[in-house]
Protein backbone atom coordinates (compact mmCIF):
# COMPACT_ATOMS: atom_id res chain seq x y z
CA UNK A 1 -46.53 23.98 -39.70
CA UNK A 2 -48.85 20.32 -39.62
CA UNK A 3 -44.86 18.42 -39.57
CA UNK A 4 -43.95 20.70 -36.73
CA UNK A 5 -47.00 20.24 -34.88
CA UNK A 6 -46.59 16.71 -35.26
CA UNK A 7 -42.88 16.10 -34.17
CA UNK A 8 -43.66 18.34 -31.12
CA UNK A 9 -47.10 16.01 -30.15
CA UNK A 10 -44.63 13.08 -30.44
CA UNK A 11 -41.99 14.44 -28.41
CA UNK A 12 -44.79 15.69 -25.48
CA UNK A 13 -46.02 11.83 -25.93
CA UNK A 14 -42.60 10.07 -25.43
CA UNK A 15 -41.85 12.40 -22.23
CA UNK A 16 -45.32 11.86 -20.53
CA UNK A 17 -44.86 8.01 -21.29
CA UNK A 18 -41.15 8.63 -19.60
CA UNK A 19 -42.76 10.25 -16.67
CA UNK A 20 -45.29 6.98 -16.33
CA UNK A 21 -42.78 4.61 -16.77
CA UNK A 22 -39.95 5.24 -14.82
CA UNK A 23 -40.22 6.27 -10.73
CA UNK A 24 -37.97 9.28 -9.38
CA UNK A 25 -36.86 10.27 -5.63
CA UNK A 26 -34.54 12.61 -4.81
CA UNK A 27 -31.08 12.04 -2.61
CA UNK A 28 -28.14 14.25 -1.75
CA UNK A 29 -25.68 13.50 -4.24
CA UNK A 30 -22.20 14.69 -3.17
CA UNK A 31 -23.46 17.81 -1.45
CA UNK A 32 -26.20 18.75 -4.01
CA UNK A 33 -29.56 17.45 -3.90
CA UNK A 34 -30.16 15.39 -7.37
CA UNK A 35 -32.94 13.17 -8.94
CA UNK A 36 -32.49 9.33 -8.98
CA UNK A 37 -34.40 7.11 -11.25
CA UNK A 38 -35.79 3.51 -10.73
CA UNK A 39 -33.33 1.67 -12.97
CA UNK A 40 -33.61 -2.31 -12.49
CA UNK A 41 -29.94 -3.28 -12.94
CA UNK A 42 -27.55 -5.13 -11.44
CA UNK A 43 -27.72 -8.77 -9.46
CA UNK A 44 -28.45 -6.74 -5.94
CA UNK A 45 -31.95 -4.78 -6.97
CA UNK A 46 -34.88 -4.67 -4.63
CA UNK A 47 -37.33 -4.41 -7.14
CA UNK A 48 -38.15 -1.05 -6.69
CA UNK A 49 -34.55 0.86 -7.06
CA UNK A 50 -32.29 -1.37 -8.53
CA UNK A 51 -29.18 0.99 -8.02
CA UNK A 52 -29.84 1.67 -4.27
CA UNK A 53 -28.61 -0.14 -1.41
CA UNK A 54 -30.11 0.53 1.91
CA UNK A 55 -28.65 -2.17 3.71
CA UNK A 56 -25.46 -3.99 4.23
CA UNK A 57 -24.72 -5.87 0.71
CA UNK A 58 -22.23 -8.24 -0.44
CA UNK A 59 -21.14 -8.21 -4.24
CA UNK A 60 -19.03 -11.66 -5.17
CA UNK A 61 -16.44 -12.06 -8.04
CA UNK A 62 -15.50 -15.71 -8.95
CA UNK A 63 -15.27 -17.90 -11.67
CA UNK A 64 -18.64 -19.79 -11.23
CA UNK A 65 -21.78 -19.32 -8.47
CA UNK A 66 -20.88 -15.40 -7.94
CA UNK A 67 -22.74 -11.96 -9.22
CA UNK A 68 -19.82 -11.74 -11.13
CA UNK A 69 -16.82 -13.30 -13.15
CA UNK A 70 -14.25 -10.17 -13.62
CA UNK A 71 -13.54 -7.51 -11.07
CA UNK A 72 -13.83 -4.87 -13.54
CA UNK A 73 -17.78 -5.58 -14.33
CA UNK A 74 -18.65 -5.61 -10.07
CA UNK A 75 -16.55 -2.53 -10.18
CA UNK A 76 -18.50 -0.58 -12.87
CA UNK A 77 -22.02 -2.08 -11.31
CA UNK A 78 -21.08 -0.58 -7.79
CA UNK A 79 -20.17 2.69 -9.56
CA UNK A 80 -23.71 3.00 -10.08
CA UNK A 81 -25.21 2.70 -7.00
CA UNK A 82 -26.19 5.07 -4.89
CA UNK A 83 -25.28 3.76 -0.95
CA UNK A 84 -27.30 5.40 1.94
CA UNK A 85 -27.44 5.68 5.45
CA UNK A 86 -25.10 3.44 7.68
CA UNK A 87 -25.56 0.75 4.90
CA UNK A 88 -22.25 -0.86 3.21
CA UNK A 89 -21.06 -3.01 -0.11
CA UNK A 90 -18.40 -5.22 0.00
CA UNK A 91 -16.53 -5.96 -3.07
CA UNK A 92 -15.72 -9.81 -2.08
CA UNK A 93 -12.95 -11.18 -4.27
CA UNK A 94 -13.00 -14.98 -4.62
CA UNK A 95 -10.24 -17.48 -4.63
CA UNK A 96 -8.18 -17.33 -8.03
CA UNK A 97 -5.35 -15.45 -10.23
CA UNK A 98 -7.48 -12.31 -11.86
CA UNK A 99 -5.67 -11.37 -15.32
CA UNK A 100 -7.54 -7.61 -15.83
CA UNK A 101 -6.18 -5.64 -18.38
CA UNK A 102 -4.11 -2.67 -16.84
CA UNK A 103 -6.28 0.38 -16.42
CA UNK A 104 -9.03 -1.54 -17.11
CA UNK A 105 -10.73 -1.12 -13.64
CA UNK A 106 -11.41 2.41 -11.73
CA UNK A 107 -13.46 2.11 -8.42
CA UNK A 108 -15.45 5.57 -9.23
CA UNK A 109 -17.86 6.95 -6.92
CA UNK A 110 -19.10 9.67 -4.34
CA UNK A 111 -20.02 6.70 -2.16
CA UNK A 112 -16.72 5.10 -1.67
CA UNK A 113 -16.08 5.33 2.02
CA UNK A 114 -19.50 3.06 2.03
CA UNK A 115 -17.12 0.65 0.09
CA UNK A 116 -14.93 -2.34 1.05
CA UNK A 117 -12.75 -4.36 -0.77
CA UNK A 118 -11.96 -8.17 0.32
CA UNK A 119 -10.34 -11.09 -1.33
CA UNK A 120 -10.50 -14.69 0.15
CA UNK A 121 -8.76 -14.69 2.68
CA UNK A 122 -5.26 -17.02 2.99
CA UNK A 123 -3.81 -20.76 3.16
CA UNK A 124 -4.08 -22.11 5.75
CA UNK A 125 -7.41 -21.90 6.38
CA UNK A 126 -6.75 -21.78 10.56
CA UNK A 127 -3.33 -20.74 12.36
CA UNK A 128 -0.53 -20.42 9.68
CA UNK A 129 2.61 -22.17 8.09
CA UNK A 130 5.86 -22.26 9.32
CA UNK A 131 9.84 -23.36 9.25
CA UNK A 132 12.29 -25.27 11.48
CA UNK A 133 15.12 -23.95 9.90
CA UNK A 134 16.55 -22.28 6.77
CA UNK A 135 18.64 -24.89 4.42
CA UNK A 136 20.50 -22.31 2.44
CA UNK A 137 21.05 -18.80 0.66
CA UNK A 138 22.74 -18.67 -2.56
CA UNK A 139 22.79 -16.10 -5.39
CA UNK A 140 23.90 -12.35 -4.88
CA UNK A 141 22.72 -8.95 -4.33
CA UNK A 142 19.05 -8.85 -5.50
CA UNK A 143 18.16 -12.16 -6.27
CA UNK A 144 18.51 -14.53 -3.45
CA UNK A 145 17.23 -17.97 -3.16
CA UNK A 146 16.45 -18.85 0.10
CA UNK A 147 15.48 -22.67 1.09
CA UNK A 148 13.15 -23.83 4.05
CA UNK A 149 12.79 -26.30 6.10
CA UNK A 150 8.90 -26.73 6.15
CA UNK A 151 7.26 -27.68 9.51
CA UNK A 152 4.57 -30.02 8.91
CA UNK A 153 3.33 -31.33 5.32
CA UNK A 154 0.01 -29.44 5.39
CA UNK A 155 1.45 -26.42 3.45
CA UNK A 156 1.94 -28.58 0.41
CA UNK A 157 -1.63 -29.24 -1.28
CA UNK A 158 -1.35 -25.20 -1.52
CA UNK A 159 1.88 -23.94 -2.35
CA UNK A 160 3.33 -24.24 -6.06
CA UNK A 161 5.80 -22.18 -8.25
CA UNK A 162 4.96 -18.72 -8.56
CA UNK A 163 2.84 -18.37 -5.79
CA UNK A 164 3.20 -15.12 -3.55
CA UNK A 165 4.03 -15.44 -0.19
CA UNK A 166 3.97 -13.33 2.97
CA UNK A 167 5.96 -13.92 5.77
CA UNK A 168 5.56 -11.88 8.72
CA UNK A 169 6.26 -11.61 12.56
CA UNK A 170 5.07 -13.71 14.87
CA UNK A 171 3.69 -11.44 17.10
CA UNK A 172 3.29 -7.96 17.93
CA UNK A 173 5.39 -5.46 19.56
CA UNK A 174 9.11 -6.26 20.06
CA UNK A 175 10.75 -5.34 16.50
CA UNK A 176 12.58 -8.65 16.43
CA UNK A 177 14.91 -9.07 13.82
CA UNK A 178 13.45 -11.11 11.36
CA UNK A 179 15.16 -10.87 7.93
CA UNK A 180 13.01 -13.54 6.52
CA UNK A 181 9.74 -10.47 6.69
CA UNK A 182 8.28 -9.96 2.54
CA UNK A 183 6.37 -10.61 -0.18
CA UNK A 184 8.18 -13.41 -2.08
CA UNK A 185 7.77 -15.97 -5.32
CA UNK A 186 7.78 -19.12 -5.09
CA UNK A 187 10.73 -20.90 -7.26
CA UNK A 188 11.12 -23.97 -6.26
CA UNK A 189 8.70 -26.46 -3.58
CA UNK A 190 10.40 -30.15 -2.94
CA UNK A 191 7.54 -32.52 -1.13
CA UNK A 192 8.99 -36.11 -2.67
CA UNK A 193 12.70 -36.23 -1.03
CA UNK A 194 12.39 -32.84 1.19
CA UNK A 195 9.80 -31.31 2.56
CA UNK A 196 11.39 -27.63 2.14
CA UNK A 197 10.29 -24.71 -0.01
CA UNK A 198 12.09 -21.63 -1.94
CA UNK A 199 11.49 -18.30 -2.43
CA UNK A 200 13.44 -15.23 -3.86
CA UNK A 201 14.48 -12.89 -1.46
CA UNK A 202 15.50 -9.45 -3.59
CA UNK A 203 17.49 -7.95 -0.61
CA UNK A 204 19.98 -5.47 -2.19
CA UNK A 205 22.29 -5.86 0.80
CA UNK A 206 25.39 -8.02 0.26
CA UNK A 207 25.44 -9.30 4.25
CA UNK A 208 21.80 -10.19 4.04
CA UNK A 209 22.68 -14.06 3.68
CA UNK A 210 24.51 -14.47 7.21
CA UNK A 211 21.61 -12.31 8.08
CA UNK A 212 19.29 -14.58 7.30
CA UNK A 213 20.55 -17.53 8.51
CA UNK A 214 21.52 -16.31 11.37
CA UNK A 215 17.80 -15.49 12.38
CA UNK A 216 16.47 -18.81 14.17
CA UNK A 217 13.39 -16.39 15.31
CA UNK A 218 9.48 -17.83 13.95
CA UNK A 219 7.40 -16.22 11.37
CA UNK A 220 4.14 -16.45 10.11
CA UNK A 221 4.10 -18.20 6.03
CA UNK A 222 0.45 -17.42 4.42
CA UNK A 223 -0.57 -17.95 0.85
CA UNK A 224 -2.82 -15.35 -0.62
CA UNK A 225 -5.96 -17.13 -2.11
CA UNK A 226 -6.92 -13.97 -4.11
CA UNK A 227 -4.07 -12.74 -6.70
CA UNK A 228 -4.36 -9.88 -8.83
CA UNK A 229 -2.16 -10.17 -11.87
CA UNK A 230 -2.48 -8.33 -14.83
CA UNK A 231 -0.55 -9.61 -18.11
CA UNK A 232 0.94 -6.71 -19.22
CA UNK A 233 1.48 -3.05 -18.29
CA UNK A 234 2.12 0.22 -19.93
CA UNK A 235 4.25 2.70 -17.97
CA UNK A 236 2.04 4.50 -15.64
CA UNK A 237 -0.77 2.01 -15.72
CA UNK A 238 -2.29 0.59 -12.67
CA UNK A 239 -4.45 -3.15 -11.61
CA UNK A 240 -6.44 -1.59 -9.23
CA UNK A 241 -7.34 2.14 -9.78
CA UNK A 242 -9.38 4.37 -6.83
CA UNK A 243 -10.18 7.17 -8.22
CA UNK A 244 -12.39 8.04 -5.18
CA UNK A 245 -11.10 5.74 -2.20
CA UNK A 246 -12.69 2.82 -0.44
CA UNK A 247 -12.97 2.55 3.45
CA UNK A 248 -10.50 -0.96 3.06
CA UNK A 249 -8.53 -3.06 1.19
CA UNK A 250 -7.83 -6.97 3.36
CA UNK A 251 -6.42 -9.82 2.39
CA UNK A 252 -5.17 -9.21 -1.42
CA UNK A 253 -1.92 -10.43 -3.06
CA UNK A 254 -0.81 -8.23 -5.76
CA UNK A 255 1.92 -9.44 -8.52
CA UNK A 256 3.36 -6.38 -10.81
CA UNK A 257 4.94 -8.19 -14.65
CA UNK A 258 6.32 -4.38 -15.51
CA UNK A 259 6.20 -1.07 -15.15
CA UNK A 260 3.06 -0.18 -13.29
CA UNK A 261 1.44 -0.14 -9.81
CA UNK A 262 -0.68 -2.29 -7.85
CA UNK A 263 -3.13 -0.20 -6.51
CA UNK A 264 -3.80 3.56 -6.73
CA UNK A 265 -5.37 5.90 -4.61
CA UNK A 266 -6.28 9.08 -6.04
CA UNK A 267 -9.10 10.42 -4.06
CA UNK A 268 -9.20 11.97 -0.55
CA UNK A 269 -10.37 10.58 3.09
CA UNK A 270 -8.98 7.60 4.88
CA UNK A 271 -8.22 4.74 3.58
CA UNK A 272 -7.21 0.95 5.74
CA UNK A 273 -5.03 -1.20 3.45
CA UNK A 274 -5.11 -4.57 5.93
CA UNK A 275 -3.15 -8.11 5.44
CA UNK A 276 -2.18 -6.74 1.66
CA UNK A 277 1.28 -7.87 -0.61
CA UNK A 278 2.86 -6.78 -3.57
CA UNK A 279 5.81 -7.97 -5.55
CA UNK A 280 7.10 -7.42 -9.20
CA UNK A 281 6.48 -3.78 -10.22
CA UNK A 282 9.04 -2.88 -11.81
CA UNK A 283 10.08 0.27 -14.03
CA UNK A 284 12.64 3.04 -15.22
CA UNK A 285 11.48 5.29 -12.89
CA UNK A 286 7.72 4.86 -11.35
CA UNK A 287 6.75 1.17 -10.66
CA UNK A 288 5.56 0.79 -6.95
CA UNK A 289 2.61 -1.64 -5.03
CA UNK A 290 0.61 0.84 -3.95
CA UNK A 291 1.00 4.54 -4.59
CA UNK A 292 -1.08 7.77 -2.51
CA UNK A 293 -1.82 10.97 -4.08
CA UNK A 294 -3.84 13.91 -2.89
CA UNK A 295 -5.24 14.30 0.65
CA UNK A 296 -5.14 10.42 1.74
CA UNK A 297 -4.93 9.16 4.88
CA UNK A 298 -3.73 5.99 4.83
CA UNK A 299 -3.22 3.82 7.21
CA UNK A 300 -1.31 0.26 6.38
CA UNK A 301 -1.54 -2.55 8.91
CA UNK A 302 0.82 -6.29 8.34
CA UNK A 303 1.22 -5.63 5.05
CA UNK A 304 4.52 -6.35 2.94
CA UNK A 305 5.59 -4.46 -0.91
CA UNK A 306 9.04 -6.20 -2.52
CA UNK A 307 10.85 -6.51 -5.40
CA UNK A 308 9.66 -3.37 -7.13
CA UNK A 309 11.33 0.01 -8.27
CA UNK A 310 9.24 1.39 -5.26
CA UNK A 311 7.41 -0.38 -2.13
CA UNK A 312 5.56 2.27 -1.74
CA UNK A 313 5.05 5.87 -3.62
CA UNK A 314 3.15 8.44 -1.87
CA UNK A 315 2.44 12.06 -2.29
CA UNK A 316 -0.34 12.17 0.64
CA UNK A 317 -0.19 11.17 4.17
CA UNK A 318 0.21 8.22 5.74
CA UNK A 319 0.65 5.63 8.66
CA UNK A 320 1.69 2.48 8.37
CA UNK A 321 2.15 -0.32 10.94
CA UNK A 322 3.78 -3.76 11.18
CA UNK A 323 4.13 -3.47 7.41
CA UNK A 324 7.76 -4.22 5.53
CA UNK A 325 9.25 -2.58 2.22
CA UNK A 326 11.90 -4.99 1.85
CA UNK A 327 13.95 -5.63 -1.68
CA UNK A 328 13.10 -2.47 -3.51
CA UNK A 329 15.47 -0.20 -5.05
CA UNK A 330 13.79 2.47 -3.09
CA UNK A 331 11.90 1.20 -0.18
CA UNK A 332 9.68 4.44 -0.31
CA UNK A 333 9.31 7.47 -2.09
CA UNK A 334 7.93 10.09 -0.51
CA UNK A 335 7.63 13.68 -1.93
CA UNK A 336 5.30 16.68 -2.32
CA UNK A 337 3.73 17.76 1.17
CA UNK A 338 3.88 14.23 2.38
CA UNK A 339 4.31 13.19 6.08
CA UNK A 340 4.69 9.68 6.49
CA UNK A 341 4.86 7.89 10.36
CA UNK A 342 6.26 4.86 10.03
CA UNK A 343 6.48 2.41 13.04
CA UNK A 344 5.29 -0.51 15.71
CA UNK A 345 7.64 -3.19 14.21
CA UNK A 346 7.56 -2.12 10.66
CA UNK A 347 10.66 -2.14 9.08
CA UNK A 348 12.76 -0.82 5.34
CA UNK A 349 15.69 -3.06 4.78
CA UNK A 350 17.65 -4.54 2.39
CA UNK A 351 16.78 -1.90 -0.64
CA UNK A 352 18.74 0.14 -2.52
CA UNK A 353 17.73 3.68 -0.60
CA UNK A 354 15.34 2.85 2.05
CA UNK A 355 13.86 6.01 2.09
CA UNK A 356 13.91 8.81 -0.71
CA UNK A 357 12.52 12.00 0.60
CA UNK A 358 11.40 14.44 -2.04
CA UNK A 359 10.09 18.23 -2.07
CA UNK A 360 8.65 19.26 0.97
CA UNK A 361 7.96 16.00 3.08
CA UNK A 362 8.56 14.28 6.28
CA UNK A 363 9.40 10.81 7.36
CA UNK A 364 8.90 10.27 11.05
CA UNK A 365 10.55 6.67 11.91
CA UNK A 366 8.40 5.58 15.04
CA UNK A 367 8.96 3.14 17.72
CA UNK A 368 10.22 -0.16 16.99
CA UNK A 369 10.77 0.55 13.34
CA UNK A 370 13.81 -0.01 11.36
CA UNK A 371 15.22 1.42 8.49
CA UNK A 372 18.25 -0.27 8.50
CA UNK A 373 20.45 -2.73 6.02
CA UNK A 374 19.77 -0.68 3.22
CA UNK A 375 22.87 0.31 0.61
CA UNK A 376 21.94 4.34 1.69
CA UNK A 377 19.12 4.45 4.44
CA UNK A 378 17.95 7.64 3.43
CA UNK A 379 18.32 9.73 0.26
CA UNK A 380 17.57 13.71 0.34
CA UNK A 381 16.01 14.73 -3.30
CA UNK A 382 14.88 17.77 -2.90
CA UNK A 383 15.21 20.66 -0.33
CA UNK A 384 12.31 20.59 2.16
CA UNK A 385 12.66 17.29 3.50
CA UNK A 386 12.94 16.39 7.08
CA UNK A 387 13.47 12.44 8.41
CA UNK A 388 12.64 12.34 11.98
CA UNK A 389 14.31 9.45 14.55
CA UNK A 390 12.38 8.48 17.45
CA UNK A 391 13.29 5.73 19.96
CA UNK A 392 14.43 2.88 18.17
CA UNK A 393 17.07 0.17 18.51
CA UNK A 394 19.20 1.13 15.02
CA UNK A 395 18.63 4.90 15.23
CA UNK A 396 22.92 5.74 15.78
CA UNK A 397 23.17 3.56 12.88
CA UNK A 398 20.19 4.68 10.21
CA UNK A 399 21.63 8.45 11.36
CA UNK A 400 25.22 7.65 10.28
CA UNK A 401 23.37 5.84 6.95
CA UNK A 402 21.73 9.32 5.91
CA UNK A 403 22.81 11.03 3.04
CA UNK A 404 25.48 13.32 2.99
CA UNK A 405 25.34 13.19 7.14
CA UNK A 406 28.44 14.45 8.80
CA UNK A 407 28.34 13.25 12.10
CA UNK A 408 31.29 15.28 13.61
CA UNK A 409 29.79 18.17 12.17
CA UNK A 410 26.44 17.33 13.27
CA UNK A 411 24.44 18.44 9.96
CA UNK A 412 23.40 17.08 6.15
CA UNK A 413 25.33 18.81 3.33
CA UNK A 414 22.28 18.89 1.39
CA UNK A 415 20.62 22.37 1.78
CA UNK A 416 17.29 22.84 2.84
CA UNK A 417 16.82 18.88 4.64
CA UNK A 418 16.68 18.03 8.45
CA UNK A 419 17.35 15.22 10.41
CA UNK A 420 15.39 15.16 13.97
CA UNK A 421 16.67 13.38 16.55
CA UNK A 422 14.44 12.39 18.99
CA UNK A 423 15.97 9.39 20.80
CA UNK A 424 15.96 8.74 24.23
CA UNK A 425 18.13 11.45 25.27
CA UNK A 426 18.89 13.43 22.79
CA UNK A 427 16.23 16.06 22.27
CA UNK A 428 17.74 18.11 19.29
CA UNK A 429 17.22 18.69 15.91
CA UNK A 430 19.87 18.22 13.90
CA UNK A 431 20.14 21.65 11.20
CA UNK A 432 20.73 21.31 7.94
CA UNK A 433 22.53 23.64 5.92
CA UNK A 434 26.51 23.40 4.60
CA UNK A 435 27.20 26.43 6.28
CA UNK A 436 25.61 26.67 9.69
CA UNK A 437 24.75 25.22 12.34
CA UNK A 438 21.13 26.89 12.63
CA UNK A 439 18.20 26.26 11.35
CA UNK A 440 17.27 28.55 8.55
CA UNK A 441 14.65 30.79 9.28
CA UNK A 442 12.87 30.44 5.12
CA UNK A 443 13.10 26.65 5.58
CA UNK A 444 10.77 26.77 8.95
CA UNK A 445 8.23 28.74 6.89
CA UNK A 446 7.82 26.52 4.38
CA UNK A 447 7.17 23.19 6.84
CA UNK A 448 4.75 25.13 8.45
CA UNK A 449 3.33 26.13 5.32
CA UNK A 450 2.72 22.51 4.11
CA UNK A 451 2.07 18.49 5.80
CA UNK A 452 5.40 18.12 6.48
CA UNK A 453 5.36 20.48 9.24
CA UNK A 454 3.54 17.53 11.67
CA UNK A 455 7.26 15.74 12.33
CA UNK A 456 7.99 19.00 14.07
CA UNK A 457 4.47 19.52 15.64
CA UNK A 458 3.84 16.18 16.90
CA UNK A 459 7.05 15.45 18.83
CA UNK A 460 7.33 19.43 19.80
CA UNK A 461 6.88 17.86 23.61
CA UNK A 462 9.99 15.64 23.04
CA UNK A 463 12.59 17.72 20.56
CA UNK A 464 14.16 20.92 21.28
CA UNK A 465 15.79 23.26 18.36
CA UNK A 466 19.72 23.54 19.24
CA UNK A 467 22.60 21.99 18.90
């Protein structure tokens, strides 16, 4: 009885020391009102709670004078915080490569859309690097080297072997064609008899050489300062891992070495992926820059995904503009209630499907997008799919690039998948079955019964059902 007595005066001694010690307020914690303690962690503490920010705050990675030297450590200290009212942190990525294991980081948190993600910005510093003319193309199907003429010397002191580059359009609007548009490795820079530079282009079209030289239009050549690179993957495994999604992701360059992603979102809201490439991931059958799952809205702006098994995977929704999946072997993968708008001079070319539609989604090809140069533009899965034209310059031929199209017949072969047609004058819908001509009445009750029922709702001013 004395032991017991004694264990429980030591117990009631330790919890009224606890309740001394240590300071608690209370705070809404995803919906349910929770207790917070005063724990004095992390670089970014006010001295009185350590783990809450109440004002805008900016936590660094780099390799010397910032909070932090690995991504993965300012990741798990901004799990821990707890952000409130209007105030925001900003994940700032410094210059560098950044080798994290794969898996190894998981942005965690019922704060998220308080949370931004940044890397260093590009080379050059001001305006941007550009060509005079392209040398040469050599190699074959998937593993083109194309040569530039540099303009300038500036772009040397930055550029080396490896490197990943972006080229983009010059400006917006008009969806020139501009078959130079990617995210490409550097392979080869000459600055002693030359002043040129080469990059592998993985276009899976066999024209795409007198398509690029033939294009004597200007792009924009930046070098990403920030570089996320893990060493190795396992299949399934991903660099950059949201469980619960950030407001933004700007000015990142992402390089896959094997069969993984880039970055995954897994949570729900809306989500700005900004200035953003990805090359190099690479797998039997998942490998893709950026994949979408659950209820995301995403919406992509200038950003470019190449030389992977996907550009981009999604099973979500999702928007993007003036953004390029060029050199896959499937552009993007969309399945699994997704509606995807893709459009204002965003393009899929030069990969081996440009778009595969799975179970149940919707593609909605806006204006000034292209789908176009691919070996199949479009590749019906499952039943359930529908890939909607609007106005655009290719649109007679991406339709006669669809899968199992018969244009004389004026319907897909593959049950259950729709093509709408909603080009300047033609305001139809193009049915799908083998067998008729109509629409079939169990299909129209399952797009309405999922996300890929918007391609029909938002252009129901412009398409008519009929023949």
């Amino acid at each position: 009885m004395k032991k017991s007595v004694l264990y429980f005066s030591l117990l009631f001694a330790l919890v009224c020391c606890s309740a001394f010690t240590t300071t608690q307020y209370w705070d809404i914690f995803d919906g349910v009102l929770r207790p917070v303690y005063d724990w004095d962690i992390g670089p970014h503490g006010s001295g009185t709670y350590a783990d809450t920010i109440t004002a805008d705050t900016t936590v660094t990675v780099g390799a010397t004078g910032a909070d932090y030297t690995t991504i993965e450590d300012a990741v798990n200290y901004i799990n821990g915080l707890v952000i409130q009212g209007s105030a925001y942190v900003t994940l700032l990525i410094g210059e560098g490569v950044y080798t994290p294991d794969a898996g190894a980081i998981n942005l965690s948190t019922p704060y998220s859309s308080r949370i931004k993600v940044e890397g260093a910005g590009t080379y050059p510093e001001t305006g941007n690097y550009s060509h005079t003319s392209i040398e040469s193309v050599t190699g074959s199907s998937g593993a083109y080297n194309v040569t530039l003429n540099m303009d300038g010397t500036d772009w040397q002191a930055n550029v080396s072997v490896g490197d990943l580059l972006h080229i983009k359009q010059e400006s917006f609007g008009e969806n020139k064609s501009k078959f130079l548009w990617g995210a490409w490795r550097v392979t080869a820079v000459d600055t002693t008899v030359n002043n040129r530079l080469t990059f592998r282009h993985t276009s899976e079209d066999a024209g795409s050489p007198a398509l690029i030289l033939a294009d004597t239009s200007t792009s924009i050549i930046v070098l990403y300062k920030t570089i996320i690179k893990p060493e190795s993957y396992s299949a399934g495994e991903i660099a950059f891992l949201c469980s619960s999604t950030p407001e933004s992701f700007t000015g990142i360059g992402f390089i896959g070495s094997g069969e993984g992603f880039g970055v995954g979102l897994t949570g729900t809201g809306l989500v700005e992926i900004t200035t953003c490439a990805f090359n190099g991931f690479i797998g039997a059958a998942y490998a893709s820059g950026m994949y979408a799952l659950s209820n995301i809205d995403l919406l992509m702006t200038e950003c470019a995904s190449s030389n992977s098994t996907q550009g981009f995977f999604g099973s979500s929704s999702g928007l993007a503009i003036q953004t390029v999946f060029v050199g896959n072997d499937q552009g993007m993968y969309v399945t699994h209630n997704t509606s995807f708008n893709f459009g204002y001079s965003s393009r899929v070319y030069g990969n081996k499907y440009g778009v595969r539609l799975g179970r149940s989604s919707a593609f909605l090809l806006g204006l000034y997008a292209d789908n176009n140069y691919n070996n199949l533009g479009v590749k019906f899965d499952q039943p359930g799919s529908i890939y909607n034209l609007q106005d655009t310059a290719h649109s007679e031929a991406m339709t006669d690039n669809v899968e199992n199209y018969d244009r004389a017949r004026g319907v897909i072969t593959y049950d259950g998948c729709m093509v709408i047609d909603c080009r300047a004058g033609a305001t139809r819908i193009i049915p799908i079955t083998s067998e008729t001509y109509e629409l079939p009445k169990e299909l129209i009750g399952q797009l309405y019964g999922n996300l890929a029922a918007a391609a029909l709702y938002f252009h129901a001013g412009t398409c008519a059902f009929g023949r």
